[in-house]
N, C-alpha and C. Protein backbone atom coordinates (compact mmCIF):
# COMPACT_ATOMS: atom_id res chain seq x y z
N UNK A 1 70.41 11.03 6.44
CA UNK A 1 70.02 10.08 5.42
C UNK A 1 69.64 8.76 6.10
N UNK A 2 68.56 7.91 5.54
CA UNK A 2 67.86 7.12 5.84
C UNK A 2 69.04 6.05 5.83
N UNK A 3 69.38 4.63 6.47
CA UNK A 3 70.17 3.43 6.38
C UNK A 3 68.94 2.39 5.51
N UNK A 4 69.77 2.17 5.06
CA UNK A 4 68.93 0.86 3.90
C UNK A 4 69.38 -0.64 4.56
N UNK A 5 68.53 -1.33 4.93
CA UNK A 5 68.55 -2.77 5.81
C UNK A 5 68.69 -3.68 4.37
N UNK A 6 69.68 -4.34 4.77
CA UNK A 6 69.75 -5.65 3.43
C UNK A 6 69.42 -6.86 4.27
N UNK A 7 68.28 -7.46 3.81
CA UNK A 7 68.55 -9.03 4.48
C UNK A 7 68.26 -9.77 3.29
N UNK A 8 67.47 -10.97 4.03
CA UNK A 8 67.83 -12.23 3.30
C UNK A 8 66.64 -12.03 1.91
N UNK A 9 66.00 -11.30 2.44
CA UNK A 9 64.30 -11.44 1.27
C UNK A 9 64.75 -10.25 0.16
N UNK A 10 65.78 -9.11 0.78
CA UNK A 10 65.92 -8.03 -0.92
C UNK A 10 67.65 -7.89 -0.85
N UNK A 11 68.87 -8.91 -0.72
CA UNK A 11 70.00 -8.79 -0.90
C UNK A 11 70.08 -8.89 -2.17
N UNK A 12 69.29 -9.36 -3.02
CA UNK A 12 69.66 -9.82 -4.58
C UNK A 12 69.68 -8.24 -5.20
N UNK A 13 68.42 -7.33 -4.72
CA UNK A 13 68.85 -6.13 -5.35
C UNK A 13 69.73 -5.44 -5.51
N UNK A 14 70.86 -5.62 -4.55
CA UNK A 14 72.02 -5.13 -4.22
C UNK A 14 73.23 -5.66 -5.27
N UNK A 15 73.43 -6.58 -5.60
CA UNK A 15 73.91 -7.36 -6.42
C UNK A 15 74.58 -6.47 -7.32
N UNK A 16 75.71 -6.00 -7.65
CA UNK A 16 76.27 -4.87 -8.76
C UNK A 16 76.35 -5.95 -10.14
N UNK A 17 75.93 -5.27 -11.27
CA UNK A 17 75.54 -5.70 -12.81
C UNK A 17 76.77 -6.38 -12.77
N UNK A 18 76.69 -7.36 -13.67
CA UNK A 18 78.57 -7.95 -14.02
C UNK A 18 78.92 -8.59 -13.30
N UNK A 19 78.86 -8.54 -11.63
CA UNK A 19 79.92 -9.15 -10.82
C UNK A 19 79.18 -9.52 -10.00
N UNK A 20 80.14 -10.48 -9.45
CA UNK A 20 79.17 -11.45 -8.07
C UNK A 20 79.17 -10.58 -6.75
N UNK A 21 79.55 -9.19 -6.87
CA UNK A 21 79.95 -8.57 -5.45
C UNK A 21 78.56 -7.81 -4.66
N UNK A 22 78.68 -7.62 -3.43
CA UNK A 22 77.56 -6.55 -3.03
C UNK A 22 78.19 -5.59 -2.15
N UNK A 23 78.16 -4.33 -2.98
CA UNK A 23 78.59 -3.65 -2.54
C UNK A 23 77.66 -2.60 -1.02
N UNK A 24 78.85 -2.81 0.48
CA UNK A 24 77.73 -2.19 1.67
C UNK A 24 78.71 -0.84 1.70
N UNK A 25 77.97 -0.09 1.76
CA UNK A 25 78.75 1.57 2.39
C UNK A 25 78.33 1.76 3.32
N UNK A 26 78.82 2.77 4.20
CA UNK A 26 77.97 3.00 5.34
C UNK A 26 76.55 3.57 5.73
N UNK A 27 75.91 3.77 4.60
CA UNK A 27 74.19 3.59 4.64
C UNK A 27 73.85 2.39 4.58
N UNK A 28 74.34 1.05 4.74
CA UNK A 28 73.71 0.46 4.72
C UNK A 28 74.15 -0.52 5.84
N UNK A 29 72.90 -1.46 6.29
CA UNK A 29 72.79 -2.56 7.53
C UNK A 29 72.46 -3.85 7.10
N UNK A 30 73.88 -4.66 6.94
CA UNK A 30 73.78 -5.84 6.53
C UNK A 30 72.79 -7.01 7.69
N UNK A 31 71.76 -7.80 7.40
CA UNK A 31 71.72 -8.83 8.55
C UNK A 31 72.32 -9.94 8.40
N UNK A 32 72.42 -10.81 9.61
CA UNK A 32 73.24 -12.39 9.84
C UNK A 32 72.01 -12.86 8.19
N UNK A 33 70.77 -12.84 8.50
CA UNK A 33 70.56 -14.10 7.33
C UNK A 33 70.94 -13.21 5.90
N UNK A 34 71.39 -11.80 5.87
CA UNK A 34 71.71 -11.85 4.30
C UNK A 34 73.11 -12.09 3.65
N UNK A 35 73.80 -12.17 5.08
CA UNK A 35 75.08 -12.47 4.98
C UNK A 35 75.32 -14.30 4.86
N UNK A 36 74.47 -14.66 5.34
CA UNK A 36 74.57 -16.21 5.59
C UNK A 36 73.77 -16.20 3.73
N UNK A 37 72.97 -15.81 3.37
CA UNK A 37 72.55 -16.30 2.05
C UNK A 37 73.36 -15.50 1.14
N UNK A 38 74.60 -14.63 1.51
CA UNK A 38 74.92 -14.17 -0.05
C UNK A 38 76.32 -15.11 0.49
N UNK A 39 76.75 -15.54 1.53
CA UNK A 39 77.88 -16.76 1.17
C UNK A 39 77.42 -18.20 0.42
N UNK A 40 76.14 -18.39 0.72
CA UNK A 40 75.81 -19.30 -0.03
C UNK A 40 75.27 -19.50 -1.15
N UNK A 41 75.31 -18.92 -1.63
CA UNK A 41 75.01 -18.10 -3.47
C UNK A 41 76.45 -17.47 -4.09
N UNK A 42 78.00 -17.81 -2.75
CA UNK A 42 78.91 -17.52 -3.56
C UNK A 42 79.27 -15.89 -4.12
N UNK A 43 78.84 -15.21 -3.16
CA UNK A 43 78.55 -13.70 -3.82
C UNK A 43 79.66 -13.33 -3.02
N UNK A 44 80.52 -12.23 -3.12
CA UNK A 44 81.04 -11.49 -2.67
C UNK A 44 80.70 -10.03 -1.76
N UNK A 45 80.97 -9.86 -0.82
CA UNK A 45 80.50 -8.67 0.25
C UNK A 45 81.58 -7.55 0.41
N UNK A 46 81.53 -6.55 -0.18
CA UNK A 46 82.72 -5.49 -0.21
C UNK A 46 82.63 -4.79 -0.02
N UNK A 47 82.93 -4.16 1.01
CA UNK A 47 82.58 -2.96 1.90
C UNK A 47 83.17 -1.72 1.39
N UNK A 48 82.68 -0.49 1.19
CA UNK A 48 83.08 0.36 0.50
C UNK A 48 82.02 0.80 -0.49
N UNK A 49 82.45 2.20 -1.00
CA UNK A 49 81.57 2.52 -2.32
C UNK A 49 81.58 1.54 -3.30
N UNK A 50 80.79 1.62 -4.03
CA UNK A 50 80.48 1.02 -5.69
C UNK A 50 81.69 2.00 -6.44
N UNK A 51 82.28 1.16 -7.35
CA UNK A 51 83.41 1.94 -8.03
C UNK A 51 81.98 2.49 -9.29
N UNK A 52 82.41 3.50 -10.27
CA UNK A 52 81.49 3.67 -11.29
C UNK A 52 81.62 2.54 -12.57
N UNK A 53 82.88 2.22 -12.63
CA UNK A 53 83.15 1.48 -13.55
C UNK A 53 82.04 0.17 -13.31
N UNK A 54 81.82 -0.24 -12.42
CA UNK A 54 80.71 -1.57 -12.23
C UNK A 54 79.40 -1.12 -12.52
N UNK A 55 79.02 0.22 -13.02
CA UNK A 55 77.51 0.81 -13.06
C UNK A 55 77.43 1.69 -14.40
N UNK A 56 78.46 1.56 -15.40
CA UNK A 56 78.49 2.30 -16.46
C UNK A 56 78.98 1.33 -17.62
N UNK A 57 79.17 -0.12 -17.42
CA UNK A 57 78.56 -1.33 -17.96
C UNK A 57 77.81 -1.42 -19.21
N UNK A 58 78.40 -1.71 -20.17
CA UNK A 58 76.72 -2.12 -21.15
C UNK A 58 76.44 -3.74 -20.70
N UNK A 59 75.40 -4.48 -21.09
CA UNK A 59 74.76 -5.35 -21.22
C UNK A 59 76.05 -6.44 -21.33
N UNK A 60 76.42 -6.01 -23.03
CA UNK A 60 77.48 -6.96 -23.50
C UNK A 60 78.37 -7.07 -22.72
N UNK A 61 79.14 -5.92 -22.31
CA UNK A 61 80.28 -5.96 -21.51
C UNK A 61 80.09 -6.94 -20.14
N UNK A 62 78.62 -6.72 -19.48
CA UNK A 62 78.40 -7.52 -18.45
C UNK A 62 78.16 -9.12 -18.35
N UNK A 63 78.07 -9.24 -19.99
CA UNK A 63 77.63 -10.43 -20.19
C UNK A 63 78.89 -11.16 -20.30
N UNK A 64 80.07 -10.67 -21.19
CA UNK A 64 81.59 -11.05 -21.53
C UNK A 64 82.10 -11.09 -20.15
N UNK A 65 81.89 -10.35 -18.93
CA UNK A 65 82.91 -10.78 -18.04
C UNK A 65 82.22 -11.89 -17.40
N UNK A 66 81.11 -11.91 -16.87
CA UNK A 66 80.35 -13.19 -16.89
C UNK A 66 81.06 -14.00 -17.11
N UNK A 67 81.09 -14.11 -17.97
CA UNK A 67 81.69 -15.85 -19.32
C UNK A 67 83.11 -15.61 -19.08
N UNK A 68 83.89 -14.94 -18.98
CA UNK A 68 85.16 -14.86 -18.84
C UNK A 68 85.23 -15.29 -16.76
N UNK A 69 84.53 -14.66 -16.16
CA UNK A 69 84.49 -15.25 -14.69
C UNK A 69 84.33 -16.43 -14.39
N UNK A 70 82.84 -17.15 -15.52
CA UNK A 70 82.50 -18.81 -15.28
C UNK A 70 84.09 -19.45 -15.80
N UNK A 71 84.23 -19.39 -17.21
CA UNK A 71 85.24 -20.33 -17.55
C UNK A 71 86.77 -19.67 -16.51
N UNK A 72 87.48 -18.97 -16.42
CA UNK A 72 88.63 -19.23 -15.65
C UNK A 72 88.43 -19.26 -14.48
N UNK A 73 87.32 -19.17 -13.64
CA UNK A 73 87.26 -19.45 -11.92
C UNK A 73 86.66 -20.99 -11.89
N UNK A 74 85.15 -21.62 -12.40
CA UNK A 74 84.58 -22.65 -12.52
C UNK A 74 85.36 -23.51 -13.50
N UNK A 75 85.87 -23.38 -14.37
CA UNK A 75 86.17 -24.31 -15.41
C UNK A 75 87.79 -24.42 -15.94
N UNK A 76 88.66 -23.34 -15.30
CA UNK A 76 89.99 -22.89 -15.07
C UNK A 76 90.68 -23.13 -16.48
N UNK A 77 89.71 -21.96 -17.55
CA UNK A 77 89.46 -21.87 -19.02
C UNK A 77 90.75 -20.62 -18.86
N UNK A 78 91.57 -20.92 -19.34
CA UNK A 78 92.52 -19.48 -19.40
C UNK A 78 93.18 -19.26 -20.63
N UNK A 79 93.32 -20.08 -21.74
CA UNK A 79 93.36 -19.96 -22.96
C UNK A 79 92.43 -19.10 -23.79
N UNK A 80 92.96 -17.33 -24.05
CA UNK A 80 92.13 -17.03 -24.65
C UNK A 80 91.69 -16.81 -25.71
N UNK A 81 92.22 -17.71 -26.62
CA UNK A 81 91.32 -18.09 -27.97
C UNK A 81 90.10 -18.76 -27.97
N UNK A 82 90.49 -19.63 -26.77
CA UNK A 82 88.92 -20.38 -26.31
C UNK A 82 88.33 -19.68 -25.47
N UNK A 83 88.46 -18.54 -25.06
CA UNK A 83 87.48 -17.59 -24.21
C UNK A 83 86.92 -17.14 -24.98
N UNK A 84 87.97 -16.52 -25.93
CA UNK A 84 87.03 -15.80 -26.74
C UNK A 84 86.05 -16.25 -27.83
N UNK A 85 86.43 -17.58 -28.17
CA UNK A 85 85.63 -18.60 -29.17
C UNK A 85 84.24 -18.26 -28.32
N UNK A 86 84.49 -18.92 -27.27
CA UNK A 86 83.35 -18.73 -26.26
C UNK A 86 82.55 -17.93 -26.08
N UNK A 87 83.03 -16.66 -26.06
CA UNK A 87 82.37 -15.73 -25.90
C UNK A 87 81.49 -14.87 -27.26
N UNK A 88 82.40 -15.39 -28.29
CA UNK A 88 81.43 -15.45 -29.12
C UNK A 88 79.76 -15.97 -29.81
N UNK A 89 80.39 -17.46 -29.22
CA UNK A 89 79.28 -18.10 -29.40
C UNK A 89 78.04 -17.52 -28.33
N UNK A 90 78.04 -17.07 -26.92
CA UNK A 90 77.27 -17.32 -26.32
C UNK A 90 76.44 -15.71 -26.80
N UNK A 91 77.47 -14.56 -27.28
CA UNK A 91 76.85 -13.23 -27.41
C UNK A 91 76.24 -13.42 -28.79
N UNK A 92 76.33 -14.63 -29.74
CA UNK A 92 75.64 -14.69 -30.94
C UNK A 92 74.32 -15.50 -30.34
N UNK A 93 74.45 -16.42 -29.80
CA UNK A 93 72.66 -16.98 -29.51
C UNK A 93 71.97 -16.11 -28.51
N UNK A 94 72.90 -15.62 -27.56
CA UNK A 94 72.11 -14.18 -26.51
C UNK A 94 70.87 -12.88 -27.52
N UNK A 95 72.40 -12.61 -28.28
CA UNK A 95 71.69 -11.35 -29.03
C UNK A 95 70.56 -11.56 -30.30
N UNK A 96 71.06 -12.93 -30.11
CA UNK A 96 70.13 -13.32 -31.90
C UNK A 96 68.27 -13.57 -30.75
N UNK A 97 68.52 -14.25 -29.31
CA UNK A 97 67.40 -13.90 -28.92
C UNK A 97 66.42 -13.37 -28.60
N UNK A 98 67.27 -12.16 -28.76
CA UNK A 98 66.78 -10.53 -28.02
C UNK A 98 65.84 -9.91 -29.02
């Protein structure tokens, strides 16, 4: 089987739905600049398979942990009546756009 090269110009494809992680297995060849640009975009690098649970996701679901990741990591929102207030609001103007 072919090795898949990640650098700095197609690491974003790699990117698993939902989460800030990129998942490398051993098909794949990370370089210094995609490693230097997914620390600086804050992404996570996790070596290992993709679990399925990160790829069998709906939309919504990806969108709720989202908003649940920004407010208790960025905004250290852990009250969840206000998460979930939150998360209401943002899946009512999301979906009403769609």
């Amino acid at each position: 089987m072919k090795k898949i090269l990640l650098t700095k110009n197609n690491y974003k494809e790699y990117i698993s739905k939902g989460s800030s992680n990129i998942y490398v297995d051993n098909n794949m060849i990370l370089t210094a600049g995609a490693k230097d640009e997914i620390r600086k975009n804050n992404l996570k690098i996790v070596y290992g398979e993709k679990p399925e649970q990160d790829s069998n996701l709906s939309e919504e679901e990806i969108l709720k942990n989202k908003v649940i990741e920004i407010l208790k990591q960025d905004h250290n929102v852990t009250d969840e009546q206000k998460v979930d207030k939150v998360i209401k609001i943002v899946l009512k103007i999301v979906l009403k756009n769609k």
